[in-house]
Each structure stands twice: as structure tokens, then as C-alpha cells.
C-alpha atoms as a PDB file:
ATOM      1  CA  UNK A   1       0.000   0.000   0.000  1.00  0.00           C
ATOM      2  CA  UNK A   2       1.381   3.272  -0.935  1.00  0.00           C
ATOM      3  CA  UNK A   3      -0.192   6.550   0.998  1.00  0.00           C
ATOM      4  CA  UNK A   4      -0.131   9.923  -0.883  1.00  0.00           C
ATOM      5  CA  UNK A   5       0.971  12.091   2.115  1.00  0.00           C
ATOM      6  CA  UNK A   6      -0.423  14.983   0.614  1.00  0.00           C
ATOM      7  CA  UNK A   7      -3.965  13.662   0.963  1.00  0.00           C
ATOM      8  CA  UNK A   8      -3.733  14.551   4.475  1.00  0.00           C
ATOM      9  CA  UNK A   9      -1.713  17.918   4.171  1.00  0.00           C
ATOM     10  CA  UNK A  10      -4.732  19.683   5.429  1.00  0.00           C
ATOM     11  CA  UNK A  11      -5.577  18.028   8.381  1.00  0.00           C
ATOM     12  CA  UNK A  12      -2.130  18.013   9.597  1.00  0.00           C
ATOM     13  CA  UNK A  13      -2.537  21.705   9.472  1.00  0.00           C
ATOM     14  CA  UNK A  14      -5.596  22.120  11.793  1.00  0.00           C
ATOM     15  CA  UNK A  15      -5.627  19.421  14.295  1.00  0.00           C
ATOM     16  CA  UNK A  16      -3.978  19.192  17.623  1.00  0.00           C
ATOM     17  CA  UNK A  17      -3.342  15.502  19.642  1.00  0.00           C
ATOM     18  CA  UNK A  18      -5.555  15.834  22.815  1.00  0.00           C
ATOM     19  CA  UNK A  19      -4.828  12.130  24.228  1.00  0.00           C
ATOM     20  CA  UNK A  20      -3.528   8.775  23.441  1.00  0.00           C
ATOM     21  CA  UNK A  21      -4.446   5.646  25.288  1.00  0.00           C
ATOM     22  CA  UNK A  22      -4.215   1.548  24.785  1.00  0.00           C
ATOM     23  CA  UNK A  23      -7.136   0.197  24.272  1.00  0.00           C
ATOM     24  CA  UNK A  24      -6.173  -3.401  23.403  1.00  0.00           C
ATOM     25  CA  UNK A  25      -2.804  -5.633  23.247  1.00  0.00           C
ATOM     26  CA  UNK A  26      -2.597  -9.297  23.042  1.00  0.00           C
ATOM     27  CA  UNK A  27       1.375 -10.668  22.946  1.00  0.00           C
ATOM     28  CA  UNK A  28       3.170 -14.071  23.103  1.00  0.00           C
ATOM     29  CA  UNK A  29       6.975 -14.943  24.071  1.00  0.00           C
ATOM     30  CA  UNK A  30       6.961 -18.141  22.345  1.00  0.00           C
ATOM     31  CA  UNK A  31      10.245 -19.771  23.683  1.00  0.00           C
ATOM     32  CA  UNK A  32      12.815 -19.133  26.043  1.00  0.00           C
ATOM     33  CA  UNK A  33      14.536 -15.443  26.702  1.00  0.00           C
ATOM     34  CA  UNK A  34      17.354 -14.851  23.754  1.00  0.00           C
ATOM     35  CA  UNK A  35      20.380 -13.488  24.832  1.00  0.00           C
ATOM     36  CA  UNK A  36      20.672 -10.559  21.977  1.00  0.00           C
ATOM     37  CA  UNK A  37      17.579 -10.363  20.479  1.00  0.00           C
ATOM     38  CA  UNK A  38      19.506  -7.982  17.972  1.00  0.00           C
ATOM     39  CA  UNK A  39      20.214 -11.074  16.353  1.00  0.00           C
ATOM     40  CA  UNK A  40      16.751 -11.859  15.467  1.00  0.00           C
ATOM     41  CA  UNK A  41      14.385 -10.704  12.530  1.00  0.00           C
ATOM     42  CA  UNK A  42      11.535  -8.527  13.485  1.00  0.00           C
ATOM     43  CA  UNK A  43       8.532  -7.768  10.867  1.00  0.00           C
ATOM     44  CA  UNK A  44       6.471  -4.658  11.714  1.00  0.00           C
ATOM     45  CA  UNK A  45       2.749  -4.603  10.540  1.00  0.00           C
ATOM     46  CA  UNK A  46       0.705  -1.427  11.078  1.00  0.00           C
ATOM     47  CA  UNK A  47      -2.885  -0.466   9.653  1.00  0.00           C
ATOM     48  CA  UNK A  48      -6.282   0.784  11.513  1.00  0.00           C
ATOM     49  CA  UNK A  49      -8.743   3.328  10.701  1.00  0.00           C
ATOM     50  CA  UNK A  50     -10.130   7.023  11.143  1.00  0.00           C
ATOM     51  CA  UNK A  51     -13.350   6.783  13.404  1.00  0.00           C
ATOM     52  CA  UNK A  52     -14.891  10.166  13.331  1.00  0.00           C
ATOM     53  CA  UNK A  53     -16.539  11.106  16.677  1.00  0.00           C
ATOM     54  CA  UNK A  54     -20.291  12.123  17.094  1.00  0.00           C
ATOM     55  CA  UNK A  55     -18.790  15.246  17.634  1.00  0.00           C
ATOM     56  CA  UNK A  56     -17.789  17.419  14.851  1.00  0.00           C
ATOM     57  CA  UNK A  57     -15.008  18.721  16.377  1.00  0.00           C
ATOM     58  CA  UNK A  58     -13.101  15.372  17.433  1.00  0.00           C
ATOM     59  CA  UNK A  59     -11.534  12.532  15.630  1.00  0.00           C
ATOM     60  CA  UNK A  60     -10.530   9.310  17.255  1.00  0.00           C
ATOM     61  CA  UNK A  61      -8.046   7.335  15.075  1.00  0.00           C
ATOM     62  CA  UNK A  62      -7.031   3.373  16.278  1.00  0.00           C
ATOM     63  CA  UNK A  63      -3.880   2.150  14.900  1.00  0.00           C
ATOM     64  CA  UNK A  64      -2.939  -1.134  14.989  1.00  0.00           C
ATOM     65  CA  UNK A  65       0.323  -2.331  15.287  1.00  0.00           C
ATOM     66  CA  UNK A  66       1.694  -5.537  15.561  1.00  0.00           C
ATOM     67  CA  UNK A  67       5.851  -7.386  15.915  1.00  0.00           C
ATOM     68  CA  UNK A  68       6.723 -10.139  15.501  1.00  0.00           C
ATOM     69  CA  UNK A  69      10.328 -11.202  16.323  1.00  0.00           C
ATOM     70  CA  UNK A  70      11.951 -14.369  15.144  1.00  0.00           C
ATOM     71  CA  UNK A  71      15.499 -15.848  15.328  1.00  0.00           C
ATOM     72  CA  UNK A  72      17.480 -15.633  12.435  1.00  0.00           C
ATOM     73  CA  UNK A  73      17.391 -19.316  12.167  1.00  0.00           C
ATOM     74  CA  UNK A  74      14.016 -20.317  12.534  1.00  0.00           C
ATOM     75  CA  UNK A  75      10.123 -19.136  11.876  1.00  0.00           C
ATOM     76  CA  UNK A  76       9.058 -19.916  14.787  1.00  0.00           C
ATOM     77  CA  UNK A  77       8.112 -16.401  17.034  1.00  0.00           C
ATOM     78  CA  UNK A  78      10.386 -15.504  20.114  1.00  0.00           C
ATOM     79  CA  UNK A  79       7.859 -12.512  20.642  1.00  0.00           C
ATOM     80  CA  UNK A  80       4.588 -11.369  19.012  1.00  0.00           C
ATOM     81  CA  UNK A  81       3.127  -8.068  20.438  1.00  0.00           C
ATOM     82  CA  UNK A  82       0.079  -6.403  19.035  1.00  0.00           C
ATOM     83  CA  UNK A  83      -1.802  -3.300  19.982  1.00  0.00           C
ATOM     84  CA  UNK A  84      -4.636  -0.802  19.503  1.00  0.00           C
ATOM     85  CA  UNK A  85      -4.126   2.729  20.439  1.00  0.00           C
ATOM     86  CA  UNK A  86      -7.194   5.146  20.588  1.00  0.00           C
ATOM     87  CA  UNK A  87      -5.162   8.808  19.336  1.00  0.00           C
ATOM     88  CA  UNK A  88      -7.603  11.751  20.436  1.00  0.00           C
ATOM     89  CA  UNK A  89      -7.722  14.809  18.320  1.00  0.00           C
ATOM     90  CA  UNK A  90      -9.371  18.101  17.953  1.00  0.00           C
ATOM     91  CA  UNK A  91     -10.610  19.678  14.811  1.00  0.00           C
ATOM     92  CA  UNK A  92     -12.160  22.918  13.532  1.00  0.00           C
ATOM     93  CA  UNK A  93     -15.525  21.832  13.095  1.00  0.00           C
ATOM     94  CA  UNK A  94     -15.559  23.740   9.861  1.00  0.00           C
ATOM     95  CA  UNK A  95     -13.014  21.867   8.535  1.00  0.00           C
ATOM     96  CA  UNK A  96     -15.224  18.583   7.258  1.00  0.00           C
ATOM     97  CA  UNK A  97     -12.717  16.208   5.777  1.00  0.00           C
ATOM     98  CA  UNK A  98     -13.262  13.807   3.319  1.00  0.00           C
ATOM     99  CA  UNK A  99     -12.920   9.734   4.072  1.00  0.00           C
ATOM    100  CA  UNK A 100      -9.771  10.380   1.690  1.00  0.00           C
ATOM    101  CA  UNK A 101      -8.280  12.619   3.626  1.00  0.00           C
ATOM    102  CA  UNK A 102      -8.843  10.783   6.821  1.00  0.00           C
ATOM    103  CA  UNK A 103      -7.663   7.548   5.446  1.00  0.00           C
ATOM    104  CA  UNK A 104      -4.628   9.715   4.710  1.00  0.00           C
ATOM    105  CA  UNK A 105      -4.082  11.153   7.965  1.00  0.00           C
ATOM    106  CA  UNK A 106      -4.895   7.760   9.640  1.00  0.00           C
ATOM    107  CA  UNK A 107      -2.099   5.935   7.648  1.00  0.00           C
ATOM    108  CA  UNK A 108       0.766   8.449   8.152  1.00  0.00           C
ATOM    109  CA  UNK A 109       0.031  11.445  10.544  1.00  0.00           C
ATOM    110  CA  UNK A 110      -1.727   9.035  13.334  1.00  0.00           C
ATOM    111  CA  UNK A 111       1.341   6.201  13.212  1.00  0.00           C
ATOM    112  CA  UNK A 112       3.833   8.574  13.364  1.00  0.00           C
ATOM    113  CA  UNK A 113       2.048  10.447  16.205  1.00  0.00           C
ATOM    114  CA  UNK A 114       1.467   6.487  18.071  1.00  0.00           C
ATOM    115  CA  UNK A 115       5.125   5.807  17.613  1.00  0.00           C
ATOM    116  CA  UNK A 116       6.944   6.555  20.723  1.00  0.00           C
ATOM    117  CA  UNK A 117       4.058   5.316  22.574  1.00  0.00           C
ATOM    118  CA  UNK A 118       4.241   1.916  20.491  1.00  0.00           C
ATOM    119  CA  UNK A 119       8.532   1.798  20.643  1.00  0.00           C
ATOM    120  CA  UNK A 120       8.054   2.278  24.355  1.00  0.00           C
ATOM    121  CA  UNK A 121       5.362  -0.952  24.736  1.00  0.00           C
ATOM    122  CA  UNK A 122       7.512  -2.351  22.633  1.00  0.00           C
ATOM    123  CA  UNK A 123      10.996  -2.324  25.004  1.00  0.00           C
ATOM    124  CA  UNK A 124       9.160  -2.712  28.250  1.00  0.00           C
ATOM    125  CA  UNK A 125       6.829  -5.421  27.437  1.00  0.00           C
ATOM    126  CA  UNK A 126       9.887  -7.329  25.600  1.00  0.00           C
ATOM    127  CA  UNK A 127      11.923  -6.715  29.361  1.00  0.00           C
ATOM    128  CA  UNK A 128       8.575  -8.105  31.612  1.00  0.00           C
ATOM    129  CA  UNK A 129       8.726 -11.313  29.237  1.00  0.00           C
ATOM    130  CA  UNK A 130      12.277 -11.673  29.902  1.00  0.00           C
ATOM    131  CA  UNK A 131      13.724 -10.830  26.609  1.00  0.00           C
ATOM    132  CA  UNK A 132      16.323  -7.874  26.264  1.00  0.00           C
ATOM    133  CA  UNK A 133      14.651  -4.654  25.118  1.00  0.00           C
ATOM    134  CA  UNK A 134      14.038  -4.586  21.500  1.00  0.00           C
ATOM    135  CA  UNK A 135      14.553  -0.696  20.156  1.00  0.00           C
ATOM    136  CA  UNK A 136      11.944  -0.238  17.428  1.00  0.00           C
ATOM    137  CA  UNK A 137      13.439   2.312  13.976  1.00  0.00           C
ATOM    138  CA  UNK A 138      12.432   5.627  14.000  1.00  0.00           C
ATOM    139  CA  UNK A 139       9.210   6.035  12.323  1.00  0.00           C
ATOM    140  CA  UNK A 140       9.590   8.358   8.951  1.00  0.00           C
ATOM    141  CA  UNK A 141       6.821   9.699   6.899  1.00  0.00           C
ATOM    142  CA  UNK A 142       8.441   9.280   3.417  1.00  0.00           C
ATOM    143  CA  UNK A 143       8.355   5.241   4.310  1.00  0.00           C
ATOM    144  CA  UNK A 144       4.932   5.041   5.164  1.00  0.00           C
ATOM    145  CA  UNK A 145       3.532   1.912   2.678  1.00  0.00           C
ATOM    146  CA  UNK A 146       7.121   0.980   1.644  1.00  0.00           C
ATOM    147  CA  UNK A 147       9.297  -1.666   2.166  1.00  0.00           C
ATOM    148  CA  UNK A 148      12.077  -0.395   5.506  1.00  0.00           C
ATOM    149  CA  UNK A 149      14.942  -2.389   6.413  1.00  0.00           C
ATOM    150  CA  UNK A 150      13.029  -4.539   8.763  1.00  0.00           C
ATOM    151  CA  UNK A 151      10.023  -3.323   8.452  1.00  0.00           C
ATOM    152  CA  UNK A 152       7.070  -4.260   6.566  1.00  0.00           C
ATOM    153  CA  UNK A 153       3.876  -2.236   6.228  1.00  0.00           C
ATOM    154  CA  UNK A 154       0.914  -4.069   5.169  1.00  0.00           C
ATOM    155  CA  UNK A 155      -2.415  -2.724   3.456  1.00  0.00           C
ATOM    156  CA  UNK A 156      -4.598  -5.341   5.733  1.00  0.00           C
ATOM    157  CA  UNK A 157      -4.399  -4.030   9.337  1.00  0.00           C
ATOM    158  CA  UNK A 158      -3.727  -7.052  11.871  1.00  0.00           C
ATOM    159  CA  UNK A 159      -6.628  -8.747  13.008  1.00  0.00           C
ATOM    160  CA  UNK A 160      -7.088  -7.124  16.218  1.00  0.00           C
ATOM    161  CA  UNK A 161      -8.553  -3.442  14.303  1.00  0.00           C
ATOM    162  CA  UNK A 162     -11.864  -5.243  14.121  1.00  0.00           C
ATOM    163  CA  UNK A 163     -11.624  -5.430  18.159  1.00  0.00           C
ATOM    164  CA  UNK A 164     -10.560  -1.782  18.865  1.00  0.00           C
ATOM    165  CA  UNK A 165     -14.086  -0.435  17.009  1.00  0.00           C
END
């Protein structure tokens, strides 16, 4: 999935991030602590939706984001971690913006806004299970919908966005 950026030029403009919260998060350490868990692979999977409020002058966004970590020399999972975020926003309530431009903003504004929230889950869930901390990349707009070293985004949200609604 490729996002055009620019659809959501205009909301990034006019809203403002009011709150952020996690609403949902289901994860797995499927075998024993690794030592360096540098040395495995980790795939990245992010999607959810725009879910305008009642209100005309909020939006509530849920991205989904999901890792799963594997050692280099097998498929099976050493950790899989997914989550749902609610991101609360104001808007001008004159502003009215189009399903295309909040499909927009959902895929690139709202993830990068999530991120430190998700790369924190991320290293201190990874510690409670036992495993070193795994440090997620920094989270760049111009890679939204394209292949990262490392990290995959994927059209089809993970399961879990049908939960979070």
C-alpha cells in the first residue's frame, strides 16, 4: 500500500493531539529469553482506521500495530506483540474532511504520532517477558507503505482493528 501524504496535508494543518491511550494488546513470548535479540528478525505490521466522533469537532483514530520477532534461524516467534491505540484529536468543526483525507491522515500522521508510545510498549513489554529490550526504527513519513529495512507495512491491518471499534 502506498499513501499519498499529501492527501492529508490539510488536516495536519488544523488538528492538535488531545490524548492517546491503549485500548487493546494481546502478545506471546513463544520460547525461552534470547540473549541478543539484535540477532533476530523482526517484521512490523501497522494499519487501523479514522473513526470520526459524534462530535464534529473530534476525531478518534485506532492504529494497529503488531511485531513479531523471530530468530534468524528459525520461523518460529520468540515474541509477538500487538496493539490498539485510541489517538484523540481536535478539529475545527468547519473543517469537514473527506474519508480520503482521513484515510490519509490515519495511515501516516496518526502512526507517526502512536510511535513513541508503540517503541516504548515495545521495550518494556519485551523486558517483563524476559527478553532484552528490542529498540523499534524511527518512524519516517516518506516510508509510510514501503518496504524499511526490517520493516514491513501491510495494506490489511492485523486482526485485532476489528476489536478496537
Amino acid at each position: 500500500m502506498t499513501v499519498d501524504i499529501s492527501k492529508a496535508a490539510r488536516l495536519m494543518k488544523v488538528v492538535e493531539l488531545k490524548g492517546v491511550r491503549l485500548v487493546a494488546a494481546d502478545m506471546k513470548s513463544g520460547t525461552l529469553p534470547v540473549e541478543d535479540i539484535a540477532e533476530a528478525t523482526a517484521d512490523f505490521n501497522f494499519g487501523g482506521g479514522a473513526i470520526p466522533s459524534s462530535v464534529s469537532d473530534k476525531l478518534l483514530l485506532h492504529p494497529v500495530l503488531e511485531v513479531i520477532v523471530r530468530p534468524t534461524d528459525s520461523t518460529d516467534p520468540i515474541v509477538t506483540i500487538h496493539a490498539t491505540f485510541e489517538l484523540h484529536y481536535s478539529i475545527p468543526a468547519e473543517t469537514a474532511p473527506s474519508q480520503e483525507e482521513l484515510t490519509a491522515f490515519a495511515a501516516s500522521n496518526a502512526i507517526f504520532n502512536v510511535w513513541p508510545y508503540w517503541r516504548e510498549f515495545i521495550q518494556a513489554t519485551c523486558i517483563r517477558m524476559g527478553h532484552p529490550p528490542l529498540l523499534l526504527p524511527v518512524f519516517r513519513l516518506e516510508n509510510v507503505g514501503q518496504r524499511l529495512k526490517g520493516v514491513q507495512s501491510s495494506e490489511k491491518a492485523p486482526e485485532r482493528a476489528e476489536q478496537a471499534s
